[in-house]
PDB file of N, CA and C in Angstrom:
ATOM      1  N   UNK A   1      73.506  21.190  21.240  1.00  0.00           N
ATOM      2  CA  UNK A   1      72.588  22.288  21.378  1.00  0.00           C
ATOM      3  C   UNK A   1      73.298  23.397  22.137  1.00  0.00           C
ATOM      4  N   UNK A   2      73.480  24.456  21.464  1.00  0.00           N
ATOM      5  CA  UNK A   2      73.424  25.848  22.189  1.00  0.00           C
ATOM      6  C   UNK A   2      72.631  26.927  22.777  1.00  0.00           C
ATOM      7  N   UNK A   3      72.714  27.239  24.273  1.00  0.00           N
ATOM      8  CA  UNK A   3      71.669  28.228  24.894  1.00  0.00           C
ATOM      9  C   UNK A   3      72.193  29.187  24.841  1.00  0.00           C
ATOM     10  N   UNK A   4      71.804  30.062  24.083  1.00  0.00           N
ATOM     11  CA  UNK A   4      72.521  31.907  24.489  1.00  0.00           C
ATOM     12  C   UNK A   4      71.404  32.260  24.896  1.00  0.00           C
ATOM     13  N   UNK A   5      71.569  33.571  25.548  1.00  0.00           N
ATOM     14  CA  UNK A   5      71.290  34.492  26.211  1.00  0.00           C
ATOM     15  C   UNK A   5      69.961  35.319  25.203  1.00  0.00           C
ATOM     16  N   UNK A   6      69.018  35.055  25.161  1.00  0.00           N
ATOM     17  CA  UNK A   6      68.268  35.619  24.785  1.00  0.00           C
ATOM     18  C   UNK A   6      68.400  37.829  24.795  1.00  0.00           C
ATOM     19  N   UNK A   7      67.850  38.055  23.572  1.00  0.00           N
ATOM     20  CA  UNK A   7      68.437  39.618  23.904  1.00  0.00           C
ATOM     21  C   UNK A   7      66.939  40.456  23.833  1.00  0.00           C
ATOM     22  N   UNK A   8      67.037  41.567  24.138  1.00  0.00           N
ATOM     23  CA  UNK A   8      65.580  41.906  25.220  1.00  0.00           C
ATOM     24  C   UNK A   8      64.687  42.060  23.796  1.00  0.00           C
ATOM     25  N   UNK A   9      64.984  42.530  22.899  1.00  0.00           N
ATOM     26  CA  UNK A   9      63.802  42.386  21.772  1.00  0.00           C
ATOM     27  C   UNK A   9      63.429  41.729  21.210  1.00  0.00           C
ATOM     28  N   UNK A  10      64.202  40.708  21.218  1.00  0.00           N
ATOM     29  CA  UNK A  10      63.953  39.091  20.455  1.00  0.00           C
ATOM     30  C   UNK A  10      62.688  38.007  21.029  1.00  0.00           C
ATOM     31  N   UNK A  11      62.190  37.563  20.053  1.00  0.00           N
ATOM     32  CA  UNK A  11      61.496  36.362  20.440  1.00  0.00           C
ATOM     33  C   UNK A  11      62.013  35.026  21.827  1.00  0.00           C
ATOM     34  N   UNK A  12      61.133  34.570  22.254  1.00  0.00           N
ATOM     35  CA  UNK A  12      61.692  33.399  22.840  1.00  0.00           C
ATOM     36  C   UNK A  12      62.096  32.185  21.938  1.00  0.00           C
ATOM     37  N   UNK A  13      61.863  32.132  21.158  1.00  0.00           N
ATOM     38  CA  UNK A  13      62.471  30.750  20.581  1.00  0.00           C
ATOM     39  C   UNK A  13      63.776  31.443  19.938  1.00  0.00           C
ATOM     40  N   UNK A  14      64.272  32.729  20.224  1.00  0.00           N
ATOM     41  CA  UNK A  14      65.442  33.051  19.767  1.00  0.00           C
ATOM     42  C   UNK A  14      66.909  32.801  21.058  1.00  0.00           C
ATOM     43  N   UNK A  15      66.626  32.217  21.783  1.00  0.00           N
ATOM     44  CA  UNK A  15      67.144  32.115  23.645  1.00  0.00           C
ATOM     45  C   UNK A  15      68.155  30.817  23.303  1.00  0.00           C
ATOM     46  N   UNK A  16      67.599  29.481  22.405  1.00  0.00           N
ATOM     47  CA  UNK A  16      67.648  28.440  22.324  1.00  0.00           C
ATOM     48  C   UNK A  16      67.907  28.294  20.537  1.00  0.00           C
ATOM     49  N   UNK A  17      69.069  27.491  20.108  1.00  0.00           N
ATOM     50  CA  UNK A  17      69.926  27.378  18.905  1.00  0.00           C
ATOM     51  C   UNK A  17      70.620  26.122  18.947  1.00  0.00           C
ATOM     52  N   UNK A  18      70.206  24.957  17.530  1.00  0.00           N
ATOM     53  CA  UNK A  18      70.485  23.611  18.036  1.00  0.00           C
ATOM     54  C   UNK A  18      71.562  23.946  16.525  1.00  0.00           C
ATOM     55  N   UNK A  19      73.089  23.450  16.952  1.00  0.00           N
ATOM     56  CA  UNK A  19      74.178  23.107  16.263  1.00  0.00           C
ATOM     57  C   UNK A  19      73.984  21.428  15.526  1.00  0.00           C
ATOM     58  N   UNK A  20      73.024  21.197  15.361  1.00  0.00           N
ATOM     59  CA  UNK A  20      72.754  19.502  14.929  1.00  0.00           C
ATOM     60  C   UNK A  20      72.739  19.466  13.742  1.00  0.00           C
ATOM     61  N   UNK A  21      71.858  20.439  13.073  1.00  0.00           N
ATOM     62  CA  UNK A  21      71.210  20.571  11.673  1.00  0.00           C
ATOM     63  C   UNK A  21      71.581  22.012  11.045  1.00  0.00           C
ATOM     64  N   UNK A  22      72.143  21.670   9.869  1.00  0.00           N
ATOM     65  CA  UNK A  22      72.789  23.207   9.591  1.00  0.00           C
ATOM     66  C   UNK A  22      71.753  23.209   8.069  1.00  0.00           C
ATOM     67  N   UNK A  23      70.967  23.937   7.968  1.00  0.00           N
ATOM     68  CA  UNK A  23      69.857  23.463   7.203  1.00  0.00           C
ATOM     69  C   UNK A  23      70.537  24.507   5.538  1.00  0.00           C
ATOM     70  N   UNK A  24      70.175  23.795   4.305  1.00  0.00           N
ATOM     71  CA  UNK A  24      70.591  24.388   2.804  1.00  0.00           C
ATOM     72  C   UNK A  24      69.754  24.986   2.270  1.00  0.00           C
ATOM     73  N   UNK A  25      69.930  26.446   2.342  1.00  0.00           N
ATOM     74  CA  UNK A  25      68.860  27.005   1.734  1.00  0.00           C
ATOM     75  C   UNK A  25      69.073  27.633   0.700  1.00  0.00           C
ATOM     76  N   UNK A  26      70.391  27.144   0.003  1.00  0.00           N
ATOM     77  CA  UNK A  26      70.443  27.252  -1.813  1.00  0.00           C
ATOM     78  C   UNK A  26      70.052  26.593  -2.712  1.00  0.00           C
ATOM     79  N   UNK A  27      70.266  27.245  -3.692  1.00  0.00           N
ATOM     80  CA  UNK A  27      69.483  26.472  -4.483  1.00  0.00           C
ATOM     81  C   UNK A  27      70.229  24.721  -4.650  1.00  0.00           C
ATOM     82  N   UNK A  28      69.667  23.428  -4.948  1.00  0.00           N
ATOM     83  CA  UNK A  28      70.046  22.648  -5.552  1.00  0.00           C
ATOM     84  C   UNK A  28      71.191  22.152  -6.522  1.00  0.00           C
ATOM     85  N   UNK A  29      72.343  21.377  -5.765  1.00  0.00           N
ATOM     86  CA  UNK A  29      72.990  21.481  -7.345  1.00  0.00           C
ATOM     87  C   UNK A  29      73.023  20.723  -8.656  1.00  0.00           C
ATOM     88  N   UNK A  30      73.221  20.917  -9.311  1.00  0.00           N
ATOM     89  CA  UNK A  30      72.928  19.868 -11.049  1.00  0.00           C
ATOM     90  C   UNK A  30      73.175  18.342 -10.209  1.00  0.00           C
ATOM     91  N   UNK A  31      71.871  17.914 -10.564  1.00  0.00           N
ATOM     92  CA  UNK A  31      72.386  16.425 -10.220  1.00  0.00           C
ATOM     93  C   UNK A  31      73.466  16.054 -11.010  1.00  0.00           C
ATOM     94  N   UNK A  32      74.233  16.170 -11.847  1.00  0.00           N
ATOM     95  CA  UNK A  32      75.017  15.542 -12.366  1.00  0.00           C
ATOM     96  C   UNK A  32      76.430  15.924 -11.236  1.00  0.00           C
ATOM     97  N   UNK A  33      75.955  16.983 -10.760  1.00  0.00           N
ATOM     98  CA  UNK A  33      77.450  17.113  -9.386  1.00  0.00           C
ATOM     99  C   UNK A  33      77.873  16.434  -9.027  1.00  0.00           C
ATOM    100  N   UNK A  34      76.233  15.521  -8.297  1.00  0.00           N
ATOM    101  CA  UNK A  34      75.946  14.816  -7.003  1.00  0.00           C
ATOM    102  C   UNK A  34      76.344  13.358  -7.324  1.00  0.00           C
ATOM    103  N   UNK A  35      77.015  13.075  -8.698  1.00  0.00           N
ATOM    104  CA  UNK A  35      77.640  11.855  -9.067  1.00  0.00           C
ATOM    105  C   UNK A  35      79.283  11.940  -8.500  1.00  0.00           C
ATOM    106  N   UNK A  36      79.317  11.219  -7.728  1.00  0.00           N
ATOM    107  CA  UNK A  36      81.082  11.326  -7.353  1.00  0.00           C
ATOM    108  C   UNK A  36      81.729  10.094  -8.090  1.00  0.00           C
ATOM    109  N   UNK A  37      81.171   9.057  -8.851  1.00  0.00           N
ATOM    110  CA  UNK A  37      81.893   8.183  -9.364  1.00  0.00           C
ATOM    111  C   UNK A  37      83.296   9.033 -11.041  1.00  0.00           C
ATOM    112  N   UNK A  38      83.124  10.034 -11.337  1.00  0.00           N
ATOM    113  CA  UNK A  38      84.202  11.088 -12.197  1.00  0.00           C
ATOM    114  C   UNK A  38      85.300  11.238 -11.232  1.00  0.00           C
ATOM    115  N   UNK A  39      85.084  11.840 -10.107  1.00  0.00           N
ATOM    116  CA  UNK A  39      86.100  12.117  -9.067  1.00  0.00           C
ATOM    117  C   UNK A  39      86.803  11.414  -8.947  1.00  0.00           C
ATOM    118  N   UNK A  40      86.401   9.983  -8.560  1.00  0.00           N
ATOM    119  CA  UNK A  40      87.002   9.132  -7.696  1.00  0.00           C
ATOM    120  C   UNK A  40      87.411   7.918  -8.856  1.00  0.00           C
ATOM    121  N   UNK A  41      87.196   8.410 -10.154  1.00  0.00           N
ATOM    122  CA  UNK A  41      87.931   7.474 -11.538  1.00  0.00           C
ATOM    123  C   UNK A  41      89.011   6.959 -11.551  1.00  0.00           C
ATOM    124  N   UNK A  42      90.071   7.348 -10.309  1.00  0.00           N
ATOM    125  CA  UNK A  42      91.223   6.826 -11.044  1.00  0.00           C
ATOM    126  C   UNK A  42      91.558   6.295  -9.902  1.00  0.00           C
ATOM    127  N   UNK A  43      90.914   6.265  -8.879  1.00  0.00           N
ATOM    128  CA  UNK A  43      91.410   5.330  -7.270  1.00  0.00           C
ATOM    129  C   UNK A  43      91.126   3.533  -7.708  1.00  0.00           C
ATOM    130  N   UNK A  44      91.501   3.377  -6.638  1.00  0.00           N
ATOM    131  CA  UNK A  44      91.108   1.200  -6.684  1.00  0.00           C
ATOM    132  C   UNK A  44      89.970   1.429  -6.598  1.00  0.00           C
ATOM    133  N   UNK A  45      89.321   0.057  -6.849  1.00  0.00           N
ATOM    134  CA  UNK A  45      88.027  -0.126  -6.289  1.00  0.00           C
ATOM    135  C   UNK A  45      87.723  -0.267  -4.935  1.00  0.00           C
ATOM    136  N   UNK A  46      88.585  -0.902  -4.399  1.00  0.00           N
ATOM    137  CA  UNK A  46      88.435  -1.422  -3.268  1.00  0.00           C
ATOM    138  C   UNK A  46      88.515  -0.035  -2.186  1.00  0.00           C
ATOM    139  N   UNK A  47      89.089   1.151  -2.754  1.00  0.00           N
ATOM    140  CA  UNK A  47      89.435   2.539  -1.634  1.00  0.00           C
ATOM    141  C   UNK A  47      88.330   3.661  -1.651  1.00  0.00           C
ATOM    142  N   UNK A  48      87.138   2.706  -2.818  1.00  0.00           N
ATOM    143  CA  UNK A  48      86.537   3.999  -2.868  1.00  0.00           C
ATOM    144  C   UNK A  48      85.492   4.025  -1.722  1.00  0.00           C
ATOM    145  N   UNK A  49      85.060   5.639  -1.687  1.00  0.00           N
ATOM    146  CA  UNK A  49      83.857   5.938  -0.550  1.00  0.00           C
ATOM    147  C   UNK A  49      83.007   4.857  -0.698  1.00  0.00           C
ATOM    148  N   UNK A  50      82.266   5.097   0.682  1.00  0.00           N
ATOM    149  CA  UNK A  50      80.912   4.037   1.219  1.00  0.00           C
ATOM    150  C   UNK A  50      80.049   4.509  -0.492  1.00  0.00           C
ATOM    151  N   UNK A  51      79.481   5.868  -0.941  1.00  0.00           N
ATOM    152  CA  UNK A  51      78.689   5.732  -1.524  1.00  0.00           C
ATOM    153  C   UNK A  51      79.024   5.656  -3.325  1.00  0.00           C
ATOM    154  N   UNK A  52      80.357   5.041  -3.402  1.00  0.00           N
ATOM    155  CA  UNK A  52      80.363   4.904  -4.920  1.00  0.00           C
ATOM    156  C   UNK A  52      80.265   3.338  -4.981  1.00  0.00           C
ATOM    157  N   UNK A  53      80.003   2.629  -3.690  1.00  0.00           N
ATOM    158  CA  UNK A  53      79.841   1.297  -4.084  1.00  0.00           C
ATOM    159  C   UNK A  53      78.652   0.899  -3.815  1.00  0.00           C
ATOM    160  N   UNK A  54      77.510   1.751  -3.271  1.00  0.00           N
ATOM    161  CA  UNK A  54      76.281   1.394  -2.579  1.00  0.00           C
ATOM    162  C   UNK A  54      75.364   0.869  -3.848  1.00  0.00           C
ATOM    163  N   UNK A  55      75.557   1.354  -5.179  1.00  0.00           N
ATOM    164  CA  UNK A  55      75.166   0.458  -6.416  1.00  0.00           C
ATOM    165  C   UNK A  55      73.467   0.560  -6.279  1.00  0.00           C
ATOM    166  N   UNK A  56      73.468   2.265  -5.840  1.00  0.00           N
ATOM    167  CA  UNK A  56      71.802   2.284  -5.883  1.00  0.00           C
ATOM    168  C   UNK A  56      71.336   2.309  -7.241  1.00  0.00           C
ATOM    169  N   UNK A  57      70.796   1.517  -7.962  1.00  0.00           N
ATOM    170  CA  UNK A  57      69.765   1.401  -9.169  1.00  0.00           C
ATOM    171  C   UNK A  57      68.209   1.638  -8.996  1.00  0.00           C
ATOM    172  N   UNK A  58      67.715   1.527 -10.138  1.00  0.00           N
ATOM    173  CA  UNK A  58      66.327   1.598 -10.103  1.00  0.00           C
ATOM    174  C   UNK A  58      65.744   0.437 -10.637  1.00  0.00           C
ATOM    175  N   UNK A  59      66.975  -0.829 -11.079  1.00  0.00           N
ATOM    176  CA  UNK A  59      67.021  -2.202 -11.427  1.00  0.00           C
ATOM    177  C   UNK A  59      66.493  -3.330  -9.831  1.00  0.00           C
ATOM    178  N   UNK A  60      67.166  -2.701  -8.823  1.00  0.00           N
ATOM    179  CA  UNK A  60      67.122  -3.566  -7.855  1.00  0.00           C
ATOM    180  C   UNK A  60      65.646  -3.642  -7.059  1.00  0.00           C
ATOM    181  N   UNK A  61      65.709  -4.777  -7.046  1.00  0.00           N
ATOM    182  CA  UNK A  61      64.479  -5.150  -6.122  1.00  0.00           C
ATOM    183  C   UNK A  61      63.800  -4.668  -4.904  1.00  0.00           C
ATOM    184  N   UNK A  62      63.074  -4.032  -4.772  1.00  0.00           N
ATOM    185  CA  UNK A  62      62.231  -3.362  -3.259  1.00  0.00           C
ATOM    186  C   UNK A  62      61.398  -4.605  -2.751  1.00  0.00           C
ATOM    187  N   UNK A  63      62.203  -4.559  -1.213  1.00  0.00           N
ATOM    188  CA  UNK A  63      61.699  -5.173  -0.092  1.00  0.00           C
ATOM    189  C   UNK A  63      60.694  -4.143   0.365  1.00  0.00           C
ATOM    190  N   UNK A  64      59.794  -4.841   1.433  1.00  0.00           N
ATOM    191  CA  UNK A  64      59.097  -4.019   2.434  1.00  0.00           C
ATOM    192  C   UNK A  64      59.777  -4.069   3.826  1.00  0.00           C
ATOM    193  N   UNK A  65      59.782  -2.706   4.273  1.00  0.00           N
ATOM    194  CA  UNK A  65      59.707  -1.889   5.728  1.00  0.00           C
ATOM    195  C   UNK A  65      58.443  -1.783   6.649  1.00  0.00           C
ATOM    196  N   UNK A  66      59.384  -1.050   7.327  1.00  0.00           N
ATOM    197  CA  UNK A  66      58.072  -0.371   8.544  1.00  0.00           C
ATOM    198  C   UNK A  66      57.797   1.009   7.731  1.00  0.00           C
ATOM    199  N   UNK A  67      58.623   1.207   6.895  1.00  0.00           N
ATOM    200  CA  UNK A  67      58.519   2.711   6.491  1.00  0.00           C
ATOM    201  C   UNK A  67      58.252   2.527   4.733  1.00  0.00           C
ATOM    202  N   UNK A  68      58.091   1.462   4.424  1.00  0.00           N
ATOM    203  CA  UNK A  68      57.053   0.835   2.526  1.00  0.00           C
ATOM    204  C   UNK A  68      58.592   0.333   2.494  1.00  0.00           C
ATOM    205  N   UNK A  69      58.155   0.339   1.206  1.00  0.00           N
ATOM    206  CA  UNK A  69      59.487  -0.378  -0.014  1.00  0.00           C
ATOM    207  C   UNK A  69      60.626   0.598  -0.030  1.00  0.00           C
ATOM    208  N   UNK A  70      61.516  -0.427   0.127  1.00  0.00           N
ATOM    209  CA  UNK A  70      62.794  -0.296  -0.231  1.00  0.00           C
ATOM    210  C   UNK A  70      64.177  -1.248  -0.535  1.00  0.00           C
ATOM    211  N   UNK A  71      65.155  -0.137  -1.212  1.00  0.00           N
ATOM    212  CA  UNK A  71      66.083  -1.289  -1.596  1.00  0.00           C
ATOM    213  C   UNK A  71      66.673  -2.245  -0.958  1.00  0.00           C
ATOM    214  N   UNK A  72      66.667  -3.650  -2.170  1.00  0.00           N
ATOM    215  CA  UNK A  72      67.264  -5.036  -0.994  1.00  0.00           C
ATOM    216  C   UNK A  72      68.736  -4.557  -0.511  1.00  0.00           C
ATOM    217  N   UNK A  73      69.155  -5.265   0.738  1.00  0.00           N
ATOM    218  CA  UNK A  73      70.289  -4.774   0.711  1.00  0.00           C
ATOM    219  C   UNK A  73      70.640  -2.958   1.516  1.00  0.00           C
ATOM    220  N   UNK A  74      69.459  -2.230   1.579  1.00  0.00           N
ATOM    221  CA  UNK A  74      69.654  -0.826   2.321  1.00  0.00           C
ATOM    222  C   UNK A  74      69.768  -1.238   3.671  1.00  0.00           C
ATOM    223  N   UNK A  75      69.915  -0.159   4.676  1.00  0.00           N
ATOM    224  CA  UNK A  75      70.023  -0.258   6.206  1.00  0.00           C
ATOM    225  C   UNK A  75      68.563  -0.733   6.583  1.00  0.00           C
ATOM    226  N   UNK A  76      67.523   0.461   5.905  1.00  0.00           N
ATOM    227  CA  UNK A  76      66.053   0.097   6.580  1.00  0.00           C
ATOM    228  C   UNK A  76      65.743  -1.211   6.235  1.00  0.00           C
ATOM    229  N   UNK A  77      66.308  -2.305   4.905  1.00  0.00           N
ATOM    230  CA  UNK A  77      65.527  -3.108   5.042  1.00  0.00           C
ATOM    231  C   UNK A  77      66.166  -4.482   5.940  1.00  0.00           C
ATOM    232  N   UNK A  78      67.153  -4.272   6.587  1.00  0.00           N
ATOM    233  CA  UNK A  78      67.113  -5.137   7.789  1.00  0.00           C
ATOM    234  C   UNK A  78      67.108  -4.993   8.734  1.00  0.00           C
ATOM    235  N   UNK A  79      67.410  -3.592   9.260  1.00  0.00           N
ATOM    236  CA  UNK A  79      67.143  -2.639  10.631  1.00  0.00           C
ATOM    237  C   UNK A  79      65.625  -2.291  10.809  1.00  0.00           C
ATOM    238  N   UNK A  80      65.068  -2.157   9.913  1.00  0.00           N
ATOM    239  CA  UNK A  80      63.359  -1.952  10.731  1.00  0.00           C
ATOM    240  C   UNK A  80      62.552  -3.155   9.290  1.00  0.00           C
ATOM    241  N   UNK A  81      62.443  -4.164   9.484  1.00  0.00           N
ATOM    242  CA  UNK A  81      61.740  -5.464   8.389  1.00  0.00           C
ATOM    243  C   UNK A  81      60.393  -4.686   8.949  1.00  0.00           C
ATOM    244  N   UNK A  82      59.569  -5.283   8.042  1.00  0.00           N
ATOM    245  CA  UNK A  82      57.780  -4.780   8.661  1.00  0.00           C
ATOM    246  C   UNK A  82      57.786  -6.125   9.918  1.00  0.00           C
ATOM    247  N   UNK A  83      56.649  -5.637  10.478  1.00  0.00           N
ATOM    248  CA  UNK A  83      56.662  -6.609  11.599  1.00  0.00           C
ATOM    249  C   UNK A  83      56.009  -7.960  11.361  1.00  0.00           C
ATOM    250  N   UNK A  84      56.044  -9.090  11.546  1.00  0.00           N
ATOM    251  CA  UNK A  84      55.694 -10.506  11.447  1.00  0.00           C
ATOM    252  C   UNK A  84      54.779 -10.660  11.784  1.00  0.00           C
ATOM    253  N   UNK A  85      53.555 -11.272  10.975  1.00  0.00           N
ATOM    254  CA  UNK A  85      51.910 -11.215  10.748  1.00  0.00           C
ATOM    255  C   UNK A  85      51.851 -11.904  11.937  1.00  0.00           C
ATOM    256  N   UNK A  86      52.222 -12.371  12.654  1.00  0.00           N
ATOM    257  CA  UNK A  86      51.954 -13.242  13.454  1.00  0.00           C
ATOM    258  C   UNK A  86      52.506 -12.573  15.048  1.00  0.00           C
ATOM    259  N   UNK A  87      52.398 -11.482  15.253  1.00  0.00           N
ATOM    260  CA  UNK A  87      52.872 -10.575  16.510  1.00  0.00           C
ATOM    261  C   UNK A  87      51.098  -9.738  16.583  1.00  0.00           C
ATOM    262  N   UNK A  88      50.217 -10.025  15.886  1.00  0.00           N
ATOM    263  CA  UNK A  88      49.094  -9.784  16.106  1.00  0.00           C
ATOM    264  C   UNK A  88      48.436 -10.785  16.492  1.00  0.00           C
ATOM    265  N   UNK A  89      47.566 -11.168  17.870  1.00  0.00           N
ATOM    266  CA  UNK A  89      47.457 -12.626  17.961  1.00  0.00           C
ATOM    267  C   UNK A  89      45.334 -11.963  17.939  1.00  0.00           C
ATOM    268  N   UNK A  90      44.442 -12.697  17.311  1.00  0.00           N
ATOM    269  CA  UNK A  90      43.466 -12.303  17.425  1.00  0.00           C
ATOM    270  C   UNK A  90      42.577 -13.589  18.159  1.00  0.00           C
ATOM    271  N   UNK A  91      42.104 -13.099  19.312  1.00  0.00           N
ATOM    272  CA  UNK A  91      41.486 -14.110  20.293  1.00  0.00           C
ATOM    273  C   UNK A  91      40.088 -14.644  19.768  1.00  0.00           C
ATOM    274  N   UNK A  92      39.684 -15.509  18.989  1.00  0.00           N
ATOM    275  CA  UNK A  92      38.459 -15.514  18.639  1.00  0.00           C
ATOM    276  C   UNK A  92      37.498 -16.116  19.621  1.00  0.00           C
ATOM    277  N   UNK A  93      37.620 -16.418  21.057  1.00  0.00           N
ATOM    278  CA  UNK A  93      36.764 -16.660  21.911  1.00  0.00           C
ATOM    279  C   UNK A  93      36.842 -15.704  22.765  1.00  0.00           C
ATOM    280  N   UNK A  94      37.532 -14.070  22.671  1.00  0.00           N
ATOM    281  CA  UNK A  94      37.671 -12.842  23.456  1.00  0.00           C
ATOM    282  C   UNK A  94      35.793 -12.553  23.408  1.00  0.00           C
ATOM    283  N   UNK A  95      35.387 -11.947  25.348  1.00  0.00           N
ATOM    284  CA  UNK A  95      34.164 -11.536  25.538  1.00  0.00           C
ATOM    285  C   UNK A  95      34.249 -10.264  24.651  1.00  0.00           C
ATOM    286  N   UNK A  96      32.738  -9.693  24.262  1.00  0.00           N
ATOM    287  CA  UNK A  96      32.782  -8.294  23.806  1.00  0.00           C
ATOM    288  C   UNK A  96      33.269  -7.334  24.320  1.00  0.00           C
ATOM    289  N   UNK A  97      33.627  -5.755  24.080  1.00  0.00           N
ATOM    290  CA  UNK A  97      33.546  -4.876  24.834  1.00  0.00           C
ATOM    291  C   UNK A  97      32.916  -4.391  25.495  1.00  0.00           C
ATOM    292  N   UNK A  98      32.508  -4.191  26.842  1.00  0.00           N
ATOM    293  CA  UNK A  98      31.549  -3.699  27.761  1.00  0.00           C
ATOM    294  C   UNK A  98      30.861  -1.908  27.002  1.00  0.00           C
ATOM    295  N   UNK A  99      29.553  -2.152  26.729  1.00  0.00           N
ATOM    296  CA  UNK A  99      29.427  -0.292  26.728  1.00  0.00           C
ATOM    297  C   UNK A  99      29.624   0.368  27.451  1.00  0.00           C
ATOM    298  N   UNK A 100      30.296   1.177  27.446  1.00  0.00           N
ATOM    299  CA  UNK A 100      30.568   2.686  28.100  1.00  0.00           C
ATOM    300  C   UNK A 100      30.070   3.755  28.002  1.00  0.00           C
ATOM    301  N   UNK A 101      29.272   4.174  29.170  1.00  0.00           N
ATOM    302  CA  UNK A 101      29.477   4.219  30.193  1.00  0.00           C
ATOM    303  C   UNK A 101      28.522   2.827  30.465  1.00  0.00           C
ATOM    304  N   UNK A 102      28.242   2.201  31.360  1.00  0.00           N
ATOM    305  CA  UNK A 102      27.499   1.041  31.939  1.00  0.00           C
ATOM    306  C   UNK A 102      26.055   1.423  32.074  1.00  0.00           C
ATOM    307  N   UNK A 103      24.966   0.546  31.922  1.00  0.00           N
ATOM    308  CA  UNK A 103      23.756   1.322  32.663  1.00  0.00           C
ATOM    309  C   UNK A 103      23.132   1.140  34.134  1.00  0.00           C
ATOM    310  N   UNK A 104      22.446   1.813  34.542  1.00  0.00           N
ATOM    311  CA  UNK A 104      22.375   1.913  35.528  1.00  0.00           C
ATOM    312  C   UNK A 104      23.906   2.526  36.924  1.00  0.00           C
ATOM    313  N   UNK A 105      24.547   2.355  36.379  1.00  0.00           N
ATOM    314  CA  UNK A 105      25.624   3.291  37.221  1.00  0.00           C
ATOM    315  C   UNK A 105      25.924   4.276  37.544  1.00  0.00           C
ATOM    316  N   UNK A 106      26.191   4.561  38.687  1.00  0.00           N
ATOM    317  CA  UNK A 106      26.194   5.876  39.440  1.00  0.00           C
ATOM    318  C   UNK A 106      27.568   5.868  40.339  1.00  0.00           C
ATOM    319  N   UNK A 107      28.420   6.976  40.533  1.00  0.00           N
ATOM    320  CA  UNK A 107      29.326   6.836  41.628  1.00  0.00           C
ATOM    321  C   UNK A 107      28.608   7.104  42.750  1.00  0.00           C
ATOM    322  N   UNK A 108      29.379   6.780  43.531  1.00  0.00           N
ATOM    323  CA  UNK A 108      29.127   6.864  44.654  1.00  0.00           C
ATOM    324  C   UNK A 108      29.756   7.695  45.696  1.00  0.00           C
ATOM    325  N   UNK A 109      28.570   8.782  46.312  1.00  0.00           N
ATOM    326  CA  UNK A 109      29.528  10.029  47.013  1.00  0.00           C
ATOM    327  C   UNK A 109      30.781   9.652  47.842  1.00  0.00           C
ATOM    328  N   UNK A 110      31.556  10.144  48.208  1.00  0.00           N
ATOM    329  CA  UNK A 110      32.723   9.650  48.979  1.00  0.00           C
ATOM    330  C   UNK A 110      32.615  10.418  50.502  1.00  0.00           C
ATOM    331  N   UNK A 111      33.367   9.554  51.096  1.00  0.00           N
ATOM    332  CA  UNK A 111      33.614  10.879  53.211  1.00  0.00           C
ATOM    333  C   UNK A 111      34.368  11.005  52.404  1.00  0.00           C
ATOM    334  N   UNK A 112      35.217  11.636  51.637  1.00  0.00           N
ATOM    335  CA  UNK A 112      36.454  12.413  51.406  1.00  0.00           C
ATOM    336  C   UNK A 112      36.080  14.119  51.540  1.00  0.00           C
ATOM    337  N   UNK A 113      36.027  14.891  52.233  1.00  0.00           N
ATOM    338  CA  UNK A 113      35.473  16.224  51.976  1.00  0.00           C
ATOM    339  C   UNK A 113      36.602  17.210  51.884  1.00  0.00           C
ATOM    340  N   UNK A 114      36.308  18.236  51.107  1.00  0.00           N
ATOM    341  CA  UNK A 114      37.851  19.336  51.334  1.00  0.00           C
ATOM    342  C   UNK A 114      37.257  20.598  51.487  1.00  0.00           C
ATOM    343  N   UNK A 115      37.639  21.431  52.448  1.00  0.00           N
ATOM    344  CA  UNK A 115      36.874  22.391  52.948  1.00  0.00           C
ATOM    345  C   UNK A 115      37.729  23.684  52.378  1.00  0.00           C
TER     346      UNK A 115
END
């Protein structure tokens, strides 16, 4: 994150500038770009990038997340699994909830005084 110096006609959220996210505001390119397996045709198999071997299909099986379905085998589906039915424990001899406010209750004035 970068703080400059805000300049006297500018907004305040112009003071403060985060270098994290460099956001695309062209247009889209041909998905057929966004295929790098042409590029990388004539390397080993074994040298190519993380994503010409990630073998995303629309064949493969969807697990569930914390975040829905997704592919077996992705990061989310062993880094966040949905949580185990059994981390909800339900007390079936738990008393009711008390109504709120109570009846008959009143506070009670306090010696605390502030002058």
């Amino acid at each position: 994150m970068v703080v400059v110096k805000p300049k006297p006609d500018a907004t305040p959220a112009s003071g403060i500038r985060s270098t994290l996210y460099k956001v695309y505001s062209g247009k889209l390119p041909d998905p057929s770009t966004l295929n790098p397996l042409p590029a990388y045709a004539d390397m080993e198999p074994d040298s190519l990038p993380l994503i010409c071997r990630m073998n995303i299909t629309s064949d493969k099986p969807l697990v569930d997340s914390i975040f829905g379905k997704v592919q077996t085998g992705s990061i989310l589906s062993y880094q966040h699994p949905p949580p185990p039915p059994d981390s909800v424990v339900i007390h079936e001899d738990a008393p009711p909830f008390p109504k709120v406010p109570l009846d008959g209750y009143h506070l009670q004035p306090t010696d605390c005084s502030y002058e």
